[in-house]
PDB file of N, CA and C in Angstrom:
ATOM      1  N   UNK A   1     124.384  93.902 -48.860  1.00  0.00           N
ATOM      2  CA  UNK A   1     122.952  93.922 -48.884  1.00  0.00           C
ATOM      3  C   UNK A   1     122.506  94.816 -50.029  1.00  0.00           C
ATOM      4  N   UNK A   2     121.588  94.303 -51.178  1.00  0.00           N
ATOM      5  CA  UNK A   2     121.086  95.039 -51.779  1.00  0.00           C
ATOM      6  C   UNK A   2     120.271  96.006 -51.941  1.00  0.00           C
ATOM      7  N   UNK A   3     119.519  95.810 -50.671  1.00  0.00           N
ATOM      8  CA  UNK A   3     118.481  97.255 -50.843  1.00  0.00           C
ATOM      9  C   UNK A   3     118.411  97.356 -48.779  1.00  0.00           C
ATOM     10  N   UNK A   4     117.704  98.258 -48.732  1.00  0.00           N
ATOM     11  CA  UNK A   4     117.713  99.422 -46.953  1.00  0.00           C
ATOM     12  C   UNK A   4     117.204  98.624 -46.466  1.00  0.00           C
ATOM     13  N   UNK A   5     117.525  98.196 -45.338  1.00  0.00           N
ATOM     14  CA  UNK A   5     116.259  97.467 -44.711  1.00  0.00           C
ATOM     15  C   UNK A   5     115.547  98.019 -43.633  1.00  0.00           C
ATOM     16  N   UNK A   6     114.360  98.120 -43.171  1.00  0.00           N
ATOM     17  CA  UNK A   6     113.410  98.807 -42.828  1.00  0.00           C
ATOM     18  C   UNK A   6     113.570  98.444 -41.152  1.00  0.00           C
ATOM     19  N   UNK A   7     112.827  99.344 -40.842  1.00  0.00           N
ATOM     20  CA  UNK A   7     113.143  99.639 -39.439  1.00  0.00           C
ATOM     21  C   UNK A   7     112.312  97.994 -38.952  1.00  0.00           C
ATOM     22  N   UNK A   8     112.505  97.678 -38.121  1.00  0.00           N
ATOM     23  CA  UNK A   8     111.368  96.363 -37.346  1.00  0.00           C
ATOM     24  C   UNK A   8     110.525  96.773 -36.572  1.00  0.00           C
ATOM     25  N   UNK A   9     111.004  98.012 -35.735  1.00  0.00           N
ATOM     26  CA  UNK A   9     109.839  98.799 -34.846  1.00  0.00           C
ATOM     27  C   UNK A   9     108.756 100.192 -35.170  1.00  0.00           C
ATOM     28  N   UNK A  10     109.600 100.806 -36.306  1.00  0.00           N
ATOM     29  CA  UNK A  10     108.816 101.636 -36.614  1.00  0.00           C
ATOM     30  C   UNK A  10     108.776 101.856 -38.273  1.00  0.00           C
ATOM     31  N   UNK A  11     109.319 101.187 -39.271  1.00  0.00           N
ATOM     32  CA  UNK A  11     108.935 100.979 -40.788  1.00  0.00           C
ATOM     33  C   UNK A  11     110.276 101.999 -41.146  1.00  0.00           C
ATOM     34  N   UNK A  12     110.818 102.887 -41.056  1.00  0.00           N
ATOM     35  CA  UNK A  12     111.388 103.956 -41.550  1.00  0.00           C
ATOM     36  C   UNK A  12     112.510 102.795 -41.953  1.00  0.00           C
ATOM     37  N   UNK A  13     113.258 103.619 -43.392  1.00  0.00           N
ATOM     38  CA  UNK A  13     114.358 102.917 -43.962  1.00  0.00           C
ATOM     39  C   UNK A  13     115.314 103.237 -43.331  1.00  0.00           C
ATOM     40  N   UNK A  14     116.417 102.297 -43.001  1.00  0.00           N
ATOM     41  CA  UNK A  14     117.354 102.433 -41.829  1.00  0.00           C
ATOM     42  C   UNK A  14     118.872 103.097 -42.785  1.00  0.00           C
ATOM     43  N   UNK A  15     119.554 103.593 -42.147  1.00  0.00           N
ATOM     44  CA  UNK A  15     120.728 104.071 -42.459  1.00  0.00           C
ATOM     45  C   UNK A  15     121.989 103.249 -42.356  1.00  0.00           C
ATOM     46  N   UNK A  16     123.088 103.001 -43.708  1.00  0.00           N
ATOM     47  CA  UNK A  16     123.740 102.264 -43.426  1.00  0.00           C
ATOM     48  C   UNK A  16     125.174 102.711 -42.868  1.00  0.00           C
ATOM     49  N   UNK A  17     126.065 101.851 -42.110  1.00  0.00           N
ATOM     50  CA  UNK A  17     127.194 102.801 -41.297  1.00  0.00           C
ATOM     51  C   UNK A  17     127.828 101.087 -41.204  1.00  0.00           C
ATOM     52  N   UNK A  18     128.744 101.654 -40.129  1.00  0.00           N
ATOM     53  CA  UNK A  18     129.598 100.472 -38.833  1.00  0.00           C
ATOM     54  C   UNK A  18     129.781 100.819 -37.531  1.00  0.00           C
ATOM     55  N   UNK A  19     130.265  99.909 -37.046  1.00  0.00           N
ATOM     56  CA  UNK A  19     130.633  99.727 -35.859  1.00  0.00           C
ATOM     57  C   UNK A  19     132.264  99.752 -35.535  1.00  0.00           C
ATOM     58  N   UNK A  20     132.797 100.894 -35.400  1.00  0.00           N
ATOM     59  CA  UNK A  20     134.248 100.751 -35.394  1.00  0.00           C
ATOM     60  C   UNK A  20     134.790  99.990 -34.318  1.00  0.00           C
ATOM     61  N   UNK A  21     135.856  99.426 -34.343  1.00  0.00           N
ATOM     62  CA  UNK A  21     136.541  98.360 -33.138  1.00  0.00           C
ATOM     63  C   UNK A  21     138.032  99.320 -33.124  1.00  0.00           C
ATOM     64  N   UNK A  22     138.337 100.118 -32.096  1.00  0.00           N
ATOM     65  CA  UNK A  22     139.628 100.738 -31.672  1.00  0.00           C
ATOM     66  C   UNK A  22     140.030  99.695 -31.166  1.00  0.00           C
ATOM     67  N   UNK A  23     141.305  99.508 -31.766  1.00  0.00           N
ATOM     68  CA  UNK A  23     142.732  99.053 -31.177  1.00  0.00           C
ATOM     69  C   UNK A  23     143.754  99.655 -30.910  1.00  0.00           C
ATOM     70  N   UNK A  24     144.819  99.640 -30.575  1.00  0.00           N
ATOM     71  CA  UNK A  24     146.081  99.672 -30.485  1.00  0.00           C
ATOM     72  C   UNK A  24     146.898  99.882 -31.901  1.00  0.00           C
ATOM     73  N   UNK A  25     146.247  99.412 -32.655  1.00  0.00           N
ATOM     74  CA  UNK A  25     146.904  99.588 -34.222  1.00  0.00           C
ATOM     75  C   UNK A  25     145.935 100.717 -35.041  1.00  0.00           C
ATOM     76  N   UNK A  26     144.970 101.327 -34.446  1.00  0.00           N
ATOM     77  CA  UNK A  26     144.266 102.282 -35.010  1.00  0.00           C
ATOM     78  C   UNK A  26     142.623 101.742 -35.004  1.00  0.00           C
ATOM     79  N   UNK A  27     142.134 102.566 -35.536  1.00  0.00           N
ATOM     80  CA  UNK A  27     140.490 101.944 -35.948  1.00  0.00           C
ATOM     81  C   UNK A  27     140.140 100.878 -37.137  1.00  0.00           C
ATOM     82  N   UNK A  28     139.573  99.667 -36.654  1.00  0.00           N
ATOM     83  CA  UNK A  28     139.442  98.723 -37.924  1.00  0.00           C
ATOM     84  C   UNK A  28     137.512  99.109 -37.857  1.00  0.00           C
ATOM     85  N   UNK A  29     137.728  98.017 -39.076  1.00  0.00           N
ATOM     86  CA  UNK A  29     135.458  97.309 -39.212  1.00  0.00           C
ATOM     87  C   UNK A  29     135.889  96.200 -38.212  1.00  0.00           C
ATOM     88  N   UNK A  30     134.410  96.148 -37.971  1.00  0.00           N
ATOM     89  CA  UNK A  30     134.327  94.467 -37.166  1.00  0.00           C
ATOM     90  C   UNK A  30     134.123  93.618 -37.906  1.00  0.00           C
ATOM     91  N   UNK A  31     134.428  92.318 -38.177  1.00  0.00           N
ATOM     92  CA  UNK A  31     134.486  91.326 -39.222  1.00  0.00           C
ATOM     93  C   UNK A  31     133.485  90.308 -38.368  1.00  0.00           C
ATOM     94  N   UNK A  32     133.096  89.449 -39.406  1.00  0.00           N
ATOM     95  CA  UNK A  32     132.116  87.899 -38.776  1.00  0.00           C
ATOM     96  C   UNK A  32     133.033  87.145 -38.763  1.00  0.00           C
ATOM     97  N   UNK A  33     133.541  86.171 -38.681  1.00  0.00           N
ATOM     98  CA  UNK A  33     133.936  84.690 -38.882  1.00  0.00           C
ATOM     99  C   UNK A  33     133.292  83.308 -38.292  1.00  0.00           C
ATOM    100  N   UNK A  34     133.436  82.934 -39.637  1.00  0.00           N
ATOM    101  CA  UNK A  34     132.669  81.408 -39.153  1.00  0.00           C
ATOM    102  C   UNK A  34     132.873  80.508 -38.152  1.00  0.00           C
ATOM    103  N   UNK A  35     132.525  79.245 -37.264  1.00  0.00           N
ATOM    104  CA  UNK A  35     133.104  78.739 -36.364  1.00  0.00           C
ATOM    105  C   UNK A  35     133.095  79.309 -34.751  1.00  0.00           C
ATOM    106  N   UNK A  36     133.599  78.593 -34.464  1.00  0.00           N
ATOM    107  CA  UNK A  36     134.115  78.593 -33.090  1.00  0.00           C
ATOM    108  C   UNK A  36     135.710  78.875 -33.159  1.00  0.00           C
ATOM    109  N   UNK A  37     135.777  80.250 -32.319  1.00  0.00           N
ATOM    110  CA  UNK A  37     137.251  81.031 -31.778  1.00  0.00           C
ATOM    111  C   UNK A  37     138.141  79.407 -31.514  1.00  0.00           C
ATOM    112  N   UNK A  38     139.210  79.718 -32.169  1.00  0.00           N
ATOM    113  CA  UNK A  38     140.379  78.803 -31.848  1.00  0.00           C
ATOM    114  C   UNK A  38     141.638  79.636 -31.266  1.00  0.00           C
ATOM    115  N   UNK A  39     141.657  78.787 -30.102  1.00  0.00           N
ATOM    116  CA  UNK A  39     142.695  79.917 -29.114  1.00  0.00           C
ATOM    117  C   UNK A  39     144.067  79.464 -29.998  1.00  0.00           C
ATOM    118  N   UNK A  40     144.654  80.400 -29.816  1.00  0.00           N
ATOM    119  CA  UNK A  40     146.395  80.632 -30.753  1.00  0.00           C
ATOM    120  C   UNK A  40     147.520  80.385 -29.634  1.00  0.00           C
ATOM    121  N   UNK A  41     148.172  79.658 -29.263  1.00  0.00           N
ATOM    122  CA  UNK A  41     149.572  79.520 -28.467  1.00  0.00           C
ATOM    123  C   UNK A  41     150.671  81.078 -28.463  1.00  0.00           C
ATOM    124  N   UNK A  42     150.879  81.983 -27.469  1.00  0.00           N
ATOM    125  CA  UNK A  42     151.922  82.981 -28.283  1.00  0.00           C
ATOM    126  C   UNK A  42     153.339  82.507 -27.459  1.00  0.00           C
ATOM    127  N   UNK A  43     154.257  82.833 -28.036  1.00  0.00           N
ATOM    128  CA  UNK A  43     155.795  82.812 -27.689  1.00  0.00           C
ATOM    129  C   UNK A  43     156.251  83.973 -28.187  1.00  0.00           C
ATOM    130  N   UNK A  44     157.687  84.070 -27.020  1.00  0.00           N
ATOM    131  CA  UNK A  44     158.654  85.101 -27.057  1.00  0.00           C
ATOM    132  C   UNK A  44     159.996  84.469 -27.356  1.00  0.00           C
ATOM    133  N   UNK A  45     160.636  84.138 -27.810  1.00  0.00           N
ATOM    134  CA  UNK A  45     161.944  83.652 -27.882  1.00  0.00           C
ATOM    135  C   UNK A  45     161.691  82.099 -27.191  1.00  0.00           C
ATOM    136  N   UNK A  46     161.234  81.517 -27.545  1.00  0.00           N
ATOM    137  CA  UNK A  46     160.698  79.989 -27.172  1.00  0.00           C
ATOM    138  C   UNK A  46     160.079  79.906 -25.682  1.00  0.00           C
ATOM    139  N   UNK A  47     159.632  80.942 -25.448  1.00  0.00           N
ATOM    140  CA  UNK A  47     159.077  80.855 -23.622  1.00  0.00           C
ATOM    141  C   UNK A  47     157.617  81.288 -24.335  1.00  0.00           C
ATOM    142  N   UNK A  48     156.357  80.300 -23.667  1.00  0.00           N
ATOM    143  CA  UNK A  48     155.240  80.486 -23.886  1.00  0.00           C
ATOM    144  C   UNK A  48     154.544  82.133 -22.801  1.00  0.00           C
ATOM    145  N   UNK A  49     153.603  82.773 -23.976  1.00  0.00           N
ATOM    146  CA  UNK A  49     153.768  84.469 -23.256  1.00  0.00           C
ATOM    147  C   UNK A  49     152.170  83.590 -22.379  1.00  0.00           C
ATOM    148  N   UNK A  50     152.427  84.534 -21.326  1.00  0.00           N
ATOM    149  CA  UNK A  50     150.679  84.389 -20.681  1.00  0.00           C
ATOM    150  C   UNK A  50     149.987  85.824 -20.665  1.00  0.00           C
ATOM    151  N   UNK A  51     148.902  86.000 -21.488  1.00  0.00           N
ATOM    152  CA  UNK A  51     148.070  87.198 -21.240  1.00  0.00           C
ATOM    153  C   UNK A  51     146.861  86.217 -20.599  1.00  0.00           C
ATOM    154  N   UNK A  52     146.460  88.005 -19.918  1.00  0.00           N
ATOM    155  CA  UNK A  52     145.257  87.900 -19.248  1.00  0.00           C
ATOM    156  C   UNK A  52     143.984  87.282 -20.341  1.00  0.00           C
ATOM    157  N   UNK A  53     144.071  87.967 -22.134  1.00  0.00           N
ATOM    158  CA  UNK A  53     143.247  87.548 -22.874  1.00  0.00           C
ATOM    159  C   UNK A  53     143.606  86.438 -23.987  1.00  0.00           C
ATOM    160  N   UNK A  54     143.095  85.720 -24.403  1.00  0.00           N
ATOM    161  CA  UNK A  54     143.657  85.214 -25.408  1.00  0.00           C
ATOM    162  C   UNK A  54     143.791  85.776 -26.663  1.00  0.00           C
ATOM    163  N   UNK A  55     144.456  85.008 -27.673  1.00  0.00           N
ATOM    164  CA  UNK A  55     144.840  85.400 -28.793  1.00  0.00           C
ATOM    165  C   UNK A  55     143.785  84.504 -29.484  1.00  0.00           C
ATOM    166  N   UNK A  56     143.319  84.697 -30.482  1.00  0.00           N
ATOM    167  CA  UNK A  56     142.584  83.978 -31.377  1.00  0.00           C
ATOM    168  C   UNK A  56     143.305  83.609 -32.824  1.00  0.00           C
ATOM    169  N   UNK A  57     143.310  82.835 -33.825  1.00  0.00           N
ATOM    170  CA  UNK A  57     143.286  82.305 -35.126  1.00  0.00           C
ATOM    171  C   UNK A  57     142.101  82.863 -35.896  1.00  0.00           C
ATOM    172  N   UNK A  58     142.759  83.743 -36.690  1.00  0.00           N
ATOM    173  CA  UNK A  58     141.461  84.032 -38.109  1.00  0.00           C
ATOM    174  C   UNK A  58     141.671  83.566 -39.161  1.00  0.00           C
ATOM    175  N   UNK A  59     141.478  83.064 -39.923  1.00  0.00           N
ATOM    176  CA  UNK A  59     141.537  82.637 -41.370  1.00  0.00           C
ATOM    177  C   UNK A  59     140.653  83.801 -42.087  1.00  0.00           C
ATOM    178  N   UNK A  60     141.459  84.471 -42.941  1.00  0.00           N
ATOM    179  CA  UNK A  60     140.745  86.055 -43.008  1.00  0.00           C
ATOM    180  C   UNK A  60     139.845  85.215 -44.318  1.00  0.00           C
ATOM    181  N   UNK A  61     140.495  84.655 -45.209  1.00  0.00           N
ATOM    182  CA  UNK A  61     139.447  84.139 -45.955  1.00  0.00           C
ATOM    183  C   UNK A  61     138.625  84.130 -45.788  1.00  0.00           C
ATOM    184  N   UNK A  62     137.728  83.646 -44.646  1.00  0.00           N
ATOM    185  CA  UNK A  62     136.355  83.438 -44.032  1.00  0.00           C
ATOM    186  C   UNK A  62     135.770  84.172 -43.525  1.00  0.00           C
ATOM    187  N   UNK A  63     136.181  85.690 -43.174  1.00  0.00           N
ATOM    188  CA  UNK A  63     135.490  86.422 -42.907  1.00  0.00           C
ATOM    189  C   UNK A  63     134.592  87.679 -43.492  1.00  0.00           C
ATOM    190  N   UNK A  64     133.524  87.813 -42.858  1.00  0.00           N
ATOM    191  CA  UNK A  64     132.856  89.239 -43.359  1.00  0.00           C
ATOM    192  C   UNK A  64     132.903  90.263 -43.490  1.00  0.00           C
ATOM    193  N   UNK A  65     133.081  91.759 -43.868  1.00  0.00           N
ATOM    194  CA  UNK A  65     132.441  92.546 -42.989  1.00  0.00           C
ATOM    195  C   UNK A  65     131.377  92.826 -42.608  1.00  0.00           C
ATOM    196  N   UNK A  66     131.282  93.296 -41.390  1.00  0.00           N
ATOM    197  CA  UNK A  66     130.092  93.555 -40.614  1.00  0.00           C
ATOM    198  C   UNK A  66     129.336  95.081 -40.813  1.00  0.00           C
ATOM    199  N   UNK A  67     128.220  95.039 -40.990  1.00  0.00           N
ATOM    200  CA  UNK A  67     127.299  96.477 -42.076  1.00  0.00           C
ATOM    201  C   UNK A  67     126.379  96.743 -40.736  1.00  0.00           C
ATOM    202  N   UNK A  68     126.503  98.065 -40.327  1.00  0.00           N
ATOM    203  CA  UNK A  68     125.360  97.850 -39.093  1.00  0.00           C
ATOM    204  C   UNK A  68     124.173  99.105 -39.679  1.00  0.00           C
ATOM    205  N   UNK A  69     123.231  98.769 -39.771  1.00  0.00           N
ATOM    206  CA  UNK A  69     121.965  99.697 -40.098  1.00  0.00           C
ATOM    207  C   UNK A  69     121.771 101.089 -38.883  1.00  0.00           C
ATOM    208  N   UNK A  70     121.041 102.558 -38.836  1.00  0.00           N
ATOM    209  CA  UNK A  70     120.471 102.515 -37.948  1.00  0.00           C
ATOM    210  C   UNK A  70     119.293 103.161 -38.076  1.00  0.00           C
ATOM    211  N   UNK A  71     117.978 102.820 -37.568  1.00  0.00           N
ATOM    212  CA  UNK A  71     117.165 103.808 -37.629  1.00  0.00           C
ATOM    213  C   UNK A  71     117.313 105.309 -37.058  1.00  0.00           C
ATOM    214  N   UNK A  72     116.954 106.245 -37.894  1.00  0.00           N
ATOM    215  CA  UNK A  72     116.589 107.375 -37.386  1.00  0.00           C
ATOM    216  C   UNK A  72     115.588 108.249 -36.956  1.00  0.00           C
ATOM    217  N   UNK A  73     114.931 107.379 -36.844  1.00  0.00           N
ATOM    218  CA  UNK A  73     113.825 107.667 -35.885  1.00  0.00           C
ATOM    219  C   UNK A  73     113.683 107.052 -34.414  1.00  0.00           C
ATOM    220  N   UNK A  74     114.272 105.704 -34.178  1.00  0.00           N
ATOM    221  CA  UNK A  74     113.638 105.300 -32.962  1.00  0.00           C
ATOM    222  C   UNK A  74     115.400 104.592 -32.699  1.00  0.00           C
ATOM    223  N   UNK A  75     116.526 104.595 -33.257  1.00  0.00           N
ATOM    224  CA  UNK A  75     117.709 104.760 -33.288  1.00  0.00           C
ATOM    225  C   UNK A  75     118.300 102.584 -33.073  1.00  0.00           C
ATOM    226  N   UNK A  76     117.099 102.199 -33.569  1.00  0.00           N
ATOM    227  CA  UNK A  76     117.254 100.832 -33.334  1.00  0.00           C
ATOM    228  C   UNK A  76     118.621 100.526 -34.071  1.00  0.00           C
ATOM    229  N   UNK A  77     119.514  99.371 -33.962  1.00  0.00           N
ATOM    230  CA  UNK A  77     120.491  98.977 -34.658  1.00  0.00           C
ATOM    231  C   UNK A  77     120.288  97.441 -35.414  1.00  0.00           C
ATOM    232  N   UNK A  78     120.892  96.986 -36.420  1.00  0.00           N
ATOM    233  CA  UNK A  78     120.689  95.854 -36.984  1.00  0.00           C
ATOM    234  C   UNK A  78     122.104  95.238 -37.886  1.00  0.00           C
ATOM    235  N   UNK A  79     122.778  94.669 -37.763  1.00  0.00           N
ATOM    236  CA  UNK A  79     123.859  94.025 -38.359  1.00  0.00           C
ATOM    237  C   UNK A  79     123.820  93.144 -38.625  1.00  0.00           C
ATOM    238  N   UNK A  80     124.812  93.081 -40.131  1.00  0.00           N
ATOM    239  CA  UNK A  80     124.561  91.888 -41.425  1.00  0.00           C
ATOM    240  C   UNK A  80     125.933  92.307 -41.793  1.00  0.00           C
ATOM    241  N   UNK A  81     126.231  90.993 -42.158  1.00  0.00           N
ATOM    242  CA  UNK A  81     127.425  90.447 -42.501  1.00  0.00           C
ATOM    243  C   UNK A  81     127.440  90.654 -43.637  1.00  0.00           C
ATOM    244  N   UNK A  82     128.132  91.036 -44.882  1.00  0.00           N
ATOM    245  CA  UNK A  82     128.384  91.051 -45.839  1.00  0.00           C
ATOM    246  C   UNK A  82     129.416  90.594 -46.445  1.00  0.00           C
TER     247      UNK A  82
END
């Protein structure tokens, strides 16, 4: 984004940051991707694994990162993909 973008509720120029996503592999950004989630098949030595969650397919090509604004005055949030 090229320039601040302004609060929607109270005008003040918003502050830019993220939204960290903790994992298991440390702290990432949150990314966009286009589409609809495509569930991923996992295996262990040719036996299909069952988790409680699925696994998803990213094609990192296609994704964003995600820029989250915040006001400091009225602490609103706003996220844009970049």
């Amino acid at each position: 984004m090229s320039t601040t973008p302004q609060c929607a509720d109270c005008g003040k120029d918003m502050e830019k940051g993220f939204v960290p996503d903790n994992t298991f592999l440390g702290t990432l950004q949150t990314g966009w991707h286009p589409g609809d989630p495509e569930a991923e098949s996992r295996t262990l030595f040719g036996m299909q694994l069952k988790n409680r969650t699925e696994t998803i397919h990213v094609d990192e090509s296609g994704t964003r990162k995600i820029m989250t604004y915040r006001c400091p005055t009225c602490g609103l949030l706003r996220s844009y993909a970049e």
